[in-house]
N, C-alpha and C. Protein backbone atom coordinates (compact mmCIF):
# COMPACT_ATOMS: atom_id res chain seq x y z
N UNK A 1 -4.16 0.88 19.67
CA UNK A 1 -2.73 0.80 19.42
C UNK A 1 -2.25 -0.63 19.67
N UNK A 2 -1.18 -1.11 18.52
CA UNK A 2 -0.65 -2.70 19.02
C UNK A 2 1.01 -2.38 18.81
N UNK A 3 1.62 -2.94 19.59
CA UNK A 3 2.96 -2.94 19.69
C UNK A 3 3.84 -3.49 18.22
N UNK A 4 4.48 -2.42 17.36
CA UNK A 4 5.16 -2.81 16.61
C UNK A 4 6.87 -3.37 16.46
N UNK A 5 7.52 -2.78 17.08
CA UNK A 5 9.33 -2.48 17.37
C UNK A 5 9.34 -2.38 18.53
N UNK A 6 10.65 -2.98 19.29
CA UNK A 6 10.92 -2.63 20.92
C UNK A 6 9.79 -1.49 21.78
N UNK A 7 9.08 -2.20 21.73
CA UNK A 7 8.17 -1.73 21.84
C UNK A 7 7.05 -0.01 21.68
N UNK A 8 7.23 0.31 20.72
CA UNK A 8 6.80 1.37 20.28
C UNK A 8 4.93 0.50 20.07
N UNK A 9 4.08 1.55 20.00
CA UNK A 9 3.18 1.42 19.84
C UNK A 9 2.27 2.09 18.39
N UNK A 10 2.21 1.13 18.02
CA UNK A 10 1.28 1.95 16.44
C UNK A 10 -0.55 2.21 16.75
N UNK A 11 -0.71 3.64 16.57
CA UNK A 11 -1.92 4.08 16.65
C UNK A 11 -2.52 3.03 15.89
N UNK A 12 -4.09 3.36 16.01
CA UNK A 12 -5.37 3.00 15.42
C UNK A 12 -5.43 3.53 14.05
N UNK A 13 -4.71 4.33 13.59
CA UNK A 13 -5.05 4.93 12.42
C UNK A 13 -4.13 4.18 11.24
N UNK A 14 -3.67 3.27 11.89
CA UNK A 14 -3.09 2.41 11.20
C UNK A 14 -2.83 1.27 11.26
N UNK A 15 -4.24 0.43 12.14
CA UNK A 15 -4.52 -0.79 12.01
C UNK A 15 -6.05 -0.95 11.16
N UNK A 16 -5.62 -1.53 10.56
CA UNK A 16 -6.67 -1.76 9.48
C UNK A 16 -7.92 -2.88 9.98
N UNK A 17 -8.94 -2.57 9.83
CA UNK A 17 -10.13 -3.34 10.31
C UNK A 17 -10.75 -3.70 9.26
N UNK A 18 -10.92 -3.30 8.18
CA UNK A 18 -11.52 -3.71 6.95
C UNK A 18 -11.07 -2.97 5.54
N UNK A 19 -11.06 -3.68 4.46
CA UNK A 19 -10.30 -3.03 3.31
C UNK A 19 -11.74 -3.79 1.94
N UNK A 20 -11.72 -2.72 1.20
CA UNK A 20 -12.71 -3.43 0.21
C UNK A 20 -12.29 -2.60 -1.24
N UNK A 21 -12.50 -3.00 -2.17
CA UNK A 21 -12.36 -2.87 -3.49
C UNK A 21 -13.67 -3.36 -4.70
N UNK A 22 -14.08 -2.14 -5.26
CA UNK A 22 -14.99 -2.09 -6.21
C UNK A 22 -14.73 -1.56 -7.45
N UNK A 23 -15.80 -1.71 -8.57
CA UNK A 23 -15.32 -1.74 -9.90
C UNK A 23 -16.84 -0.37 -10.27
N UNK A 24 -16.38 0.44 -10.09
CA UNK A 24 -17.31 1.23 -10.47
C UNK A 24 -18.33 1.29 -11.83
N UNK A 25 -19.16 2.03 -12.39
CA UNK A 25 -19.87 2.18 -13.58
C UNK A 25 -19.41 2.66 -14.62
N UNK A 26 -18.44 3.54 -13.92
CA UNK A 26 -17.32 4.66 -14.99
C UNK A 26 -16.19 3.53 -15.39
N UNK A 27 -16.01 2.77 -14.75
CA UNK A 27 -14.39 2.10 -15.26
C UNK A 27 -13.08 2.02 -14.40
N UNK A 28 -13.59 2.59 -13.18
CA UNK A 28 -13.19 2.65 -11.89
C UNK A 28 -12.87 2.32 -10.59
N UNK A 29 -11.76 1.64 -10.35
CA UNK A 29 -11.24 0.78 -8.93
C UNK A 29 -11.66 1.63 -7.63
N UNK A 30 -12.49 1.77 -6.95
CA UNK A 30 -12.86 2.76 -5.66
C UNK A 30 -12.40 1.57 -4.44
N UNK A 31 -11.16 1.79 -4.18
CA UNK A 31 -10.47 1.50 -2.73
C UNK A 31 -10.41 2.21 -1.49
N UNK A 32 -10.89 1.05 -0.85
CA UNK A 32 -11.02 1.79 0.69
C UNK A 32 -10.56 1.06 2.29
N UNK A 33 -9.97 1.75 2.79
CA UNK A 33 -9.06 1.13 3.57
C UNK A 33 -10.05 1.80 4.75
N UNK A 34 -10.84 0.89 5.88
CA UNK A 34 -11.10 1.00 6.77
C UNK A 34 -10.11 1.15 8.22
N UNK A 35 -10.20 1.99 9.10
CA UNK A 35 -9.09 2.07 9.77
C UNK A 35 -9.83 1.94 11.50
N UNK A 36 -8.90 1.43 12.18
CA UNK A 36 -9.36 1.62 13.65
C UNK A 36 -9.95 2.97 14.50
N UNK A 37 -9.11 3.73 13.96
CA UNK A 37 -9.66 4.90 14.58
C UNK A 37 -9.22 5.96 13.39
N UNK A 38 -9.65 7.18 13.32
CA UNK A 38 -9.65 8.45 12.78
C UNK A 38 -8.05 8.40 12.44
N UNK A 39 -8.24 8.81 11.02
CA UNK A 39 -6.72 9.20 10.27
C UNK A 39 -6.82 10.59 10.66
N UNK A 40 -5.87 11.25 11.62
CA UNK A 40 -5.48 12.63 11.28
C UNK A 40 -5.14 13.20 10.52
N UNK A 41 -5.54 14.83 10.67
CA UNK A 41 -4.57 15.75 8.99
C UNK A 41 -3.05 15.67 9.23
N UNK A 42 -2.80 15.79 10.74
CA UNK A 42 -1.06 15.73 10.61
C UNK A 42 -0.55 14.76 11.30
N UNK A 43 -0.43 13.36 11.07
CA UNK A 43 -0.30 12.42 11.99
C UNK A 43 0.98 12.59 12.53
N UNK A 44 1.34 12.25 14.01
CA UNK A 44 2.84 12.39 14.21
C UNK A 44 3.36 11.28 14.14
N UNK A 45 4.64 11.60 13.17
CA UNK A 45 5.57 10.54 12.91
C UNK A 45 5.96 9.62 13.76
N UNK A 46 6.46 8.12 13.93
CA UNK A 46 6.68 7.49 14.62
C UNK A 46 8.40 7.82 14.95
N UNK A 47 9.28 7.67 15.65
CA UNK A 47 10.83 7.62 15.93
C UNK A 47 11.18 6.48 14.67
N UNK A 48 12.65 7.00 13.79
CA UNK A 48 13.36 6.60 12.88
C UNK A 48 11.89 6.68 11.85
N UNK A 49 11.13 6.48 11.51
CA UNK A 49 9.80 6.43 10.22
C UNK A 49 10.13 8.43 9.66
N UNK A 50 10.48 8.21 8.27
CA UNK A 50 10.47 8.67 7.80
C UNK A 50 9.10 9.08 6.79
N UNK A 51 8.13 8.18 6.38
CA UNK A 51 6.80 8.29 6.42
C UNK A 51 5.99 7.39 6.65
N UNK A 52 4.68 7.22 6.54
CA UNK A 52 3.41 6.35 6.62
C UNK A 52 3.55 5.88 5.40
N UNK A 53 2.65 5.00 5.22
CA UNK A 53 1.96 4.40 3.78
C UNK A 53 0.96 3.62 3.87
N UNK A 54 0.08 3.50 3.05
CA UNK A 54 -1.52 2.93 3.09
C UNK A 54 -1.35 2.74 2.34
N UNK A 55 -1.05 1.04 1.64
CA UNK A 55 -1.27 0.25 0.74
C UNK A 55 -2.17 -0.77 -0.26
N UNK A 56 -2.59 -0.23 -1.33
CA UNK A 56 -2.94 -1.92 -2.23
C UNK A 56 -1.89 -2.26 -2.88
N UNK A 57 -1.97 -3.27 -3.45
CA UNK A 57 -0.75 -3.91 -3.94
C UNK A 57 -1.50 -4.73 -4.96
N UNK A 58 -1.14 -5.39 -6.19
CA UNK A 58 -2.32 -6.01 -7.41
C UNK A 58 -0.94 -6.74 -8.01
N UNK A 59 -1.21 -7.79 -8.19
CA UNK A 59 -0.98 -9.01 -9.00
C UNK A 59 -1.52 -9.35 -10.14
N UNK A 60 -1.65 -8.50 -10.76
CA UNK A 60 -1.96 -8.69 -12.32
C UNK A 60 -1.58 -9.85 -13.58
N UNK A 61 -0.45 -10.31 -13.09
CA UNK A 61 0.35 -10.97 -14.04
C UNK A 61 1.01 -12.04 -12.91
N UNK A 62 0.73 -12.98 -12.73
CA UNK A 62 1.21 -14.03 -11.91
C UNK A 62 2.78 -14.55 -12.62
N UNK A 63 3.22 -15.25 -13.82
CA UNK A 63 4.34 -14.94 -14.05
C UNK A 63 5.74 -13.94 -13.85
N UNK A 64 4.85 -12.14 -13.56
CA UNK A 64 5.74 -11.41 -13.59
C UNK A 64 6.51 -11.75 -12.09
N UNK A 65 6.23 -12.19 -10.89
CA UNK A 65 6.66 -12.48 -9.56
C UNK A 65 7.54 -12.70 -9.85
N UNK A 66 8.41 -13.52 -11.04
CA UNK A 66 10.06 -14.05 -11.31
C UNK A 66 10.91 -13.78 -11.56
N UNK A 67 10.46 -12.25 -12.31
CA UNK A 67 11.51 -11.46 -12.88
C UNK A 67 12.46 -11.32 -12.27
N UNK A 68 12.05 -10.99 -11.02
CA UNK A 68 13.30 -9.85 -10.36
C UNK A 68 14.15 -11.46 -9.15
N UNK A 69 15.04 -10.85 -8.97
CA UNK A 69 16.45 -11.98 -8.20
C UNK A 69 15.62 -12.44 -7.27
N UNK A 70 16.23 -13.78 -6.69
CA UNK A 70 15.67 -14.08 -5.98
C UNK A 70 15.60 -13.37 -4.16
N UNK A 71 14.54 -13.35 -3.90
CA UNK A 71 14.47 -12.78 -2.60
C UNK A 71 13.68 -11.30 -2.73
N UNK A 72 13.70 -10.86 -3.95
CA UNK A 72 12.41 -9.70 -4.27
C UNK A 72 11.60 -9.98 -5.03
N UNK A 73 10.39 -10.27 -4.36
CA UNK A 73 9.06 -9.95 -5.10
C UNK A 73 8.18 -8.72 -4.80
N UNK A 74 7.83 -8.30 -6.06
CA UNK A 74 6.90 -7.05 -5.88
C UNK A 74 5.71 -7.33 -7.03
N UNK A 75 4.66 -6.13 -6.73
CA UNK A 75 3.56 -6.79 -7.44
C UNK A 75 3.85 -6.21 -8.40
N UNK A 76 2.75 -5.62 -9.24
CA UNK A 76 3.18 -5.11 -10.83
C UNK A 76 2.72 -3.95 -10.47
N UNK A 77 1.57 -3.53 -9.51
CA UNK A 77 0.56 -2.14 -9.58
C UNK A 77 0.66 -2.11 -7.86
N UNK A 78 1.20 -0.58 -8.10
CA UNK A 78 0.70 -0.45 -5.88
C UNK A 78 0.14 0.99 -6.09
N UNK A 79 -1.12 1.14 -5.41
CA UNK A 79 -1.17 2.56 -4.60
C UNK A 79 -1.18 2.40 -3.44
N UNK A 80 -0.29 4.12 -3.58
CA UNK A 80 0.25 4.34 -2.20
C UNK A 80 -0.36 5.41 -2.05
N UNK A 81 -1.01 5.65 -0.53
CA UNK A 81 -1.14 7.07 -0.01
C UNK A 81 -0.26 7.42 0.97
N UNK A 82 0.82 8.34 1.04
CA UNK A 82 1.26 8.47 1.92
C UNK A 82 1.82 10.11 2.69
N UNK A 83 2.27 9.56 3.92
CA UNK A 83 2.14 10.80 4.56
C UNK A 83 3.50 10.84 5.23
N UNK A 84 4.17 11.95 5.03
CA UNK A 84 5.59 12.11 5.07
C UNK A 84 6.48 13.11 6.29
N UNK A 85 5.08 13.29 6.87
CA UNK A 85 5.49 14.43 8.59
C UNK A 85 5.03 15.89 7.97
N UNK A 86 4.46 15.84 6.80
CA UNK A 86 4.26 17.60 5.92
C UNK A 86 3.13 17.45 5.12
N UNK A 87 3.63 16.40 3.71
CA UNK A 87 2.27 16.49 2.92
C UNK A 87 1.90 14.97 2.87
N UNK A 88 0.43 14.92 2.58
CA UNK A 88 -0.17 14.04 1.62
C UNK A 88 -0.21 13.57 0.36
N UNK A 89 -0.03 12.56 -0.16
CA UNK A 89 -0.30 12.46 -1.41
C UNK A 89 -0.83 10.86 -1.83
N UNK A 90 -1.28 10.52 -2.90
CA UNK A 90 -1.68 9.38 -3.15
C UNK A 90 -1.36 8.96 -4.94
N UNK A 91 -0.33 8.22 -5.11
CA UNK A 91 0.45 8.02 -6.17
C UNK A 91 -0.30 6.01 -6.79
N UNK A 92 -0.48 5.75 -7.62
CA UNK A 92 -0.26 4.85 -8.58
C UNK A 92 1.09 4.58 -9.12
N UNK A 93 1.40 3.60 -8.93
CA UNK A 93 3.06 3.27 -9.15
C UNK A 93 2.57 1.76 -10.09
N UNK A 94 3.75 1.73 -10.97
CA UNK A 94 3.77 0.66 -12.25
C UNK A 94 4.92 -0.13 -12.52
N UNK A 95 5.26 -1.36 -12.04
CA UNK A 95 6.94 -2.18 -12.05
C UNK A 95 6.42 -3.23 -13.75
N UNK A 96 5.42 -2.81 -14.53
CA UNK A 96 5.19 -4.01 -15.42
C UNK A 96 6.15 -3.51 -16.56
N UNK A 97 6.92 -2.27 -16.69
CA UNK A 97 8.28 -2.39 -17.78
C UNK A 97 9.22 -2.26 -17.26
N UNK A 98 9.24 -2.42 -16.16
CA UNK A 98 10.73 -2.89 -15.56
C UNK A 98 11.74 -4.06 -15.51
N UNK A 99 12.80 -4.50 -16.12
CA UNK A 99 12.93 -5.70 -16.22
C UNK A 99 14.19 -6.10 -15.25
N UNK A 100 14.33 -5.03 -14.05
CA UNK A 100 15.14 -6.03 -13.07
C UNK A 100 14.66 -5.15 -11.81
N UNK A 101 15.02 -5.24 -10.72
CA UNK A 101 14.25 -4.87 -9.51
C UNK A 101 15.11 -3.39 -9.54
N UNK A 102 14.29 -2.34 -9.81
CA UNK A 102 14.49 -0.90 -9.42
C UNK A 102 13.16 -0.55 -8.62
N UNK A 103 13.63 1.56 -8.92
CA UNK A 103 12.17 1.83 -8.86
C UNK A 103 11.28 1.89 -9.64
N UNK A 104 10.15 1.98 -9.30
CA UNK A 104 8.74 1.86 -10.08
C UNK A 104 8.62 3.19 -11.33
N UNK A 105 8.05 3.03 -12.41
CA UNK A 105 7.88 3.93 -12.61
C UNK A 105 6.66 4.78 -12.28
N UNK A 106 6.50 6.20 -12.26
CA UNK A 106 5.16 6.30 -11.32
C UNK A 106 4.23 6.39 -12.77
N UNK A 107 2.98 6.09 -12.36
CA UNK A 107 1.90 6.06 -13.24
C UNK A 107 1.28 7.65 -13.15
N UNK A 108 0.90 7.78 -11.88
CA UNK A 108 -0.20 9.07 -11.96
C UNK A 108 -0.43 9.35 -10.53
N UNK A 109 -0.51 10.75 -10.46
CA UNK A 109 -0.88 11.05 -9.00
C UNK A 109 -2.75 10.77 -8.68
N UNK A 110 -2.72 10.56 -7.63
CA UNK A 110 -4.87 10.46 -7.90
C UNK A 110 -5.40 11.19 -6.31
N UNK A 111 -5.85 11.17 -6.59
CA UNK A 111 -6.81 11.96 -5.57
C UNK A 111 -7.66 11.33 -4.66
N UNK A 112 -7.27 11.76 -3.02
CA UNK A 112 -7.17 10.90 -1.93
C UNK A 112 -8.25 11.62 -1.49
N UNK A 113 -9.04 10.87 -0.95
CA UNK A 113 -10.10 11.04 0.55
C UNK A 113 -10.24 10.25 1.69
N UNK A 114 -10.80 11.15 2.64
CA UNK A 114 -11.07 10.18 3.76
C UNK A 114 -9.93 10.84 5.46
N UNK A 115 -8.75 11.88 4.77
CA UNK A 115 -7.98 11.80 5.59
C UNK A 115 -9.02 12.84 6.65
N UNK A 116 -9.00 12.87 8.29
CA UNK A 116 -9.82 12.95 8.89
C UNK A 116 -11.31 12.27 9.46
N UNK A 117 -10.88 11.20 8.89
CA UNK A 117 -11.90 10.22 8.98
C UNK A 117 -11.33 8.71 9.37
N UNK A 118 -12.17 8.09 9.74
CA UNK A 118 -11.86 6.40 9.48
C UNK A 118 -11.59 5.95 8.14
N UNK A 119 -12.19 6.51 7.08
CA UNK A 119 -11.67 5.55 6.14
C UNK A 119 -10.74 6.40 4.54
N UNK A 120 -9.95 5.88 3.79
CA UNK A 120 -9.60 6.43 3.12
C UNK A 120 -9.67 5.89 2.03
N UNK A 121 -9.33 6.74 0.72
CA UNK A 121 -10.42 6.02 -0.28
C UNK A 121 -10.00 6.65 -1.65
N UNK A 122 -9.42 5.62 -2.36
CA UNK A 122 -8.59 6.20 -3.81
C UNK A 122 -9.53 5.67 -4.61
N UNK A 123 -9.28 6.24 -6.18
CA UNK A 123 -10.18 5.93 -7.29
C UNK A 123 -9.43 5.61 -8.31
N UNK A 124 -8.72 4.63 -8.66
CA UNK A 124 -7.85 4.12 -10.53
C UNK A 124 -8.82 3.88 -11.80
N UNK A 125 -8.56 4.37 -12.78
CA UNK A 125 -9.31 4.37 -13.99
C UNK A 125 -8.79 3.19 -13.72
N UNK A 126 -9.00 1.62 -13.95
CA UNK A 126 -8.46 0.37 -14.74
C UNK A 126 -7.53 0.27 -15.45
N UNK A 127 -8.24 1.46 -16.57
CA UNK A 127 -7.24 1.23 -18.08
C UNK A 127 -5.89 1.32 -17.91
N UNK A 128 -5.97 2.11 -16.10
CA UNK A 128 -4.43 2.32 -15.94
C UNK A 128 -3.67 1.34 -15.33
N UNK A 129 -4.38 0.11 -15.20
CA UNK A 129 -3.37 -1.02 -14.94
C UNK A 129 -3.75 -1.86 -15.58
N UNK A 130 -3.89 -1.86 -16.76
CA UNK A 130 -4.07 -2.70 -17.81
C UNK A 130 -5.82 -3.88 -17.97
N UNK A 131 -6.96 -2.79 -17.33
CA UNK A 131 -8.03 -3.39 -17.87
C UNK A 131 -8.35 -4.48 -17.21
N UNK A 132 -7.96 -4.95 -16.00
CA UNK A 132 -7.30 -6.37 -15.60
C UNK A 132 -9.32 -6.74 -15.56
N UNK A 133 -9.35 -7.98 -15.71
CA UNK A 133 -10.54 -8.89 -15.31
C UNK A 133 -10.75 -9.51 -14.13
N UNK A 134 -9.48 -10.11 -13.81
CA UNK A 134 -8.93 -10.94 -12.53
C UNK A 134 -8.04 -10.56 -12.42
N UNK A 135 -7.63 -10.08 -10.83
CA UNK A 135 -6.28 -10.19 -10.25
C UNK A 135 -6.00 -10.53 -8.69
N UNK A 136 -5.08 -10.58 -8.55
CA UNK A 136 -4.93 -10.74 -6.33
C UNK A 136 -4.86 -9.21 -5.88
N UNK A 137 -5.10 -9.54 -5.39
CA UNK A 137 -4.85 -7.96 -4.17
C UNK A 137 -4.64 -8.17 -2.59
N UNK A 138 -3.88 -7.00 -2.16
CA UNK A 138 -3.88 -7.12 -0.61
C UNK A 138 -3.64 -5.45 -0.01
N UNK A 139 -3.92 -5.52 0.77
CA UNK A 139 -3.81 -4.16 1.48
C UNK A 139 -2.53 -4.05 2.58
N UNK A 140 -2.26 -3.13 3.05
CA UNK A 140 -1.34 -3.20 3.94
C UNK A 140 -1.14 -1.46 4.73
N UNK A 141 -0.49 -1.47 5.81
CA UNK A 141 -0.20 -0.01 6.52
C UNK A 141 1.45 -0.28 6.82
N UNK A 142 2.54 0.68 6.55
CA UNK A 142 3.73 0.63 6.80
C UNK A 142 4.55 1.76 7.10
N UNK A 143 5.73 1.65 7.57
CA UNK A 143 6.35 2.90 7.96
C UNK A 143 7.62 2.60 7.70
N UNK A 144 7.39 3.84 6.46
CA UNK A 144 9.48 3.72 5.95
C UNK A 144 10.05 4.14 6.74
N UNK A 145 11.41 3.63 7.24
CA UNK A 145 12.06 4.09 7.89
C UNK A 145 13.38 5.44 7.58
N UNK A 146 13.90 5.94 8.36
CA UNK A 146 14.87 7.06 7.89
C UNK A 146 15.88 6.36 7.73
N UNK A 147 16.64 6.49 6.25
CA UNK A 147 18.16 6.05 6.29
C UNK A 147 18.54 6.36 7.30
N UNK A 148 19.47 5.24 7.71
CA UNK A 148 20.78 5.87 8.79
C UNK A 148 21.68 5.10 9.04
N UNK A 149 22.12 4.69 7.89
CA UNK A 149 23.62 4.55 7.39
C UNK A 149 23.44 3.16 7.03
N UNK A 150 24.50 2.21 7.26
CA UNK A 150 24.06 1.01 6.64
C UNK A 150 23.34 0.49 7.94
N UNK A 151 23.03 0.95 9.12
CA UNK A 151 22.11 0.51 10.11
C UNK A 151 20.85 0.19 9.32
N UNK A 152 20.26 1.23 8.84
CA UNK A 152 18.98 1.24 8.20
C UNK A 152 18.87 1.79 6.88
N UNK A 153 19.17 0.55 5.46
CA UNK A 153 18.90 1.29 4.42
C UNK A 153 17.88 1.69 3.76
N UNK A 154 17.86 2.68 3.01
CA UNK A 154 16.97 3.44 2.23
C UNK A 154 15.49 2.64 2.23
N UNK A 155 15.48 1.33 1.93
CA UNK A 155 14.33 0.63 1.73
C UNK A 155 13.88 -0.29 2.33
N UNK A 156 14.30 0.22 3.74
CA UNK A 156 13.87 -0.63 4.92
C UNK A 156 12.32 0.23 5.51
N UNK A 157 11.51 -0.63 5.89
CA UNK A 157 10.32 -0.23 6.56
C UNK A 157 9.81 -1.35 7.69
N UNK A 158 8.33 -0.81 7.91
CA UNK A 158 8.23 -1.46 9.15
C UNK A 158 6.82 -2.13 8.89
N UNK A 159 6.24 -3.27 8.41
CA UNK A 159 5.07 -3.56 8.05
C UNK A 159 3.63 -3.55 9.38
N UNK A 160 3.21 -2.90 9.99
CA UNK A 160 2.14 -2.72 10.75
C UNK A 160 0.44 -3.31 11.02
N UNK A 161 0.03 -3.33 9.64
CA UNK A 161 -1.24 -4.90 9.43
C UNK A 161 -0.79 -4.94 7.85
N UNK A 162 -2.23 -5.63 7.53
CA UNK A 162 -2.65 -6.39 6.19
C UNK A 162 -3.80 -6.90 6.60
N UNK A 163 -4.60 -6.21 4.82
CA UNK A 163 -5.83 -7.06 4.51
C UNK A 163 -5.80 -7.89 3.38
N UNK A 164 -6.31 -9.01 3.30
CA UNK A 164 -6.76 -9.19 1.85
C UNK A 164 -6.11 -10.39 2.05
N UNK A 165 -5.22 -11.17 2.83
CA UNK A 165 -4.04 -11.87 2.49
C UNK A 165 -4.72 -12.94 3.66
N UNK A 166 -4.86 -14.36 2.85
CA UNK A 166 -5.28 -15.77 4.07
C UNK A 166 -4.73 -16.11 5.04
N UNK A 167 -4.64 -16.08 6.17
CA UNK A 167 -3.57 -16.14 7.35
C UNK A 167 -2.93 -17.39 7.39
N UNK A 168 -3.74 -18.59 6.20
CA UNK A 168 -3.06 -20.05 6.37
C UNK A 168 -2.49 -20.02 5.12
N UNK A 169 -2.73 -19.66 4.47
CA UNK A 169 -1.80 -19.86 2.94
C UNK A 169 -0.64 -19.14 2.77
N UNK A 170 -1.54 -17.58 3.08
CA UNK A 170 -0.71 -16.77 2.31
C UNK A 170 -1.01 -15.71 1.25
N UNK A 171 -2.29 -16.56 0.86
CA UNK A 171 -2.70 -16.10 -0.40
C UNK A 171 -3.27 -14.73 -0.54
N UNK A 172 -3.02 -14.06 -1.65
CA UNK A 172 -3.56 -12.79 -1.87
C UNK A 172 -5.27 -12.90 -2.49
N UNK A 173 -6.08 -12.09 -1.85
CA UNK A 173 -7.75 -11.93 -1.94
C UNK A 173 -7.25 -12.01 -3.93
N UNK A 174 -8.27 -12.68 -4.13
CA UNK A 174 -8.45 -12.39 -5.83
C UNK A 174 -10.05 -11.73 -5.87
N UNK A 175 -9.59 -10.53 -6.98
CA UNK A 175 -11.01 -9.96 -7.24
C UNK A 175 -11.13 -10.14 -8.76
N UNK A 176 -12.36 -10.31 -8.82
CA UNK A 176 -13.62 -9.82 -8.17
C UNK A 176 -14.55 -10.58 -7.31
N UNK A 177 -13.63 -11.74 -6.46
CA UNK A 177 -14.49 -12.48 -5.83
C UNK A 177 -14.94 -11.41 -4.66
């Protein structure tokens, strides 16, 4: 556990120790988020976190970063697995026809493993983010927070680690290096 907020403490199951990304035989992104300790089936929620999230995030299109006003950047492609105090799920989300900062549209639900274990582990056809050859990537663990009023709006969270990302630059891992 490492201290996130006035001091609350974030489990192991959501500090990330290693994150890797492969290109399967089928056509297939197999992501896997290594974790400190064992993801539980029912993790308990943190105070104000409305859910978890286990992140990649993909940079597909280096231009698209401009679209949106200044002070939001988002990538073009995120999966999310996340866990909400009830269910699981693991969603593919898509901002590349969006042309001002909303929500995403969702791509596809996909099918999660790993929960009960150290590691967890999604599978994207490619084709569903456009075939990419090269792109950046980064990983991340976060906790949305519960509205509560204009104290805490809707799309406030709490960022917890990151993989993939140079601690002196900045820079997002590019694959397929």
């Amino acid at each position: 556990m490492f201290p996130v907020h006035k001091n609350q403490q974030v489990p192991g199951y959501l500090d990330i120790v290693g994150a890797s990304m492969v290109l399967d035989g089928s056509g297939k992104f197999i992501m896997t988020l290594k974790m400190a300790e064992l993801v539980p089936e029912t993790p308990a929620l943190m105070k104000s976190v409305h859910a978890y999230w286990w992140e990649w995030a993909f940079d597909t299109r280096p231009d698209y970063w401009h679209i949106f006003p200044q002070g939001y950047t988002f990538e073009e492609y995120a999966v999310i697995v996340q866990w909400d105090g009830s269910n699981w799920c693991a969603d593919l989300y898509d901002w590349t026809s969006v042309q001002e900062w909303k929500d995403p549209v969702l791509k596809i639900s996909l099918v999660l493993n790993g929960v009960g274990t150290e590691e967890l582990m999604v599978a994207v056809d490619s084709v569903l983010m456009g075939d990419p050859v090269e792109f950046k990537w980064a990983a991340g663990t976060l906790g949305w927070l519960s509205p509560g009023g204009a104290a805490i709006p809707s799309w406030a969270w709490w960022h917890f680690d990151g993989a993939g990302i140079d601690v002196n630059t900045g820079e997002w891992t590019t694959w397929p290096d």
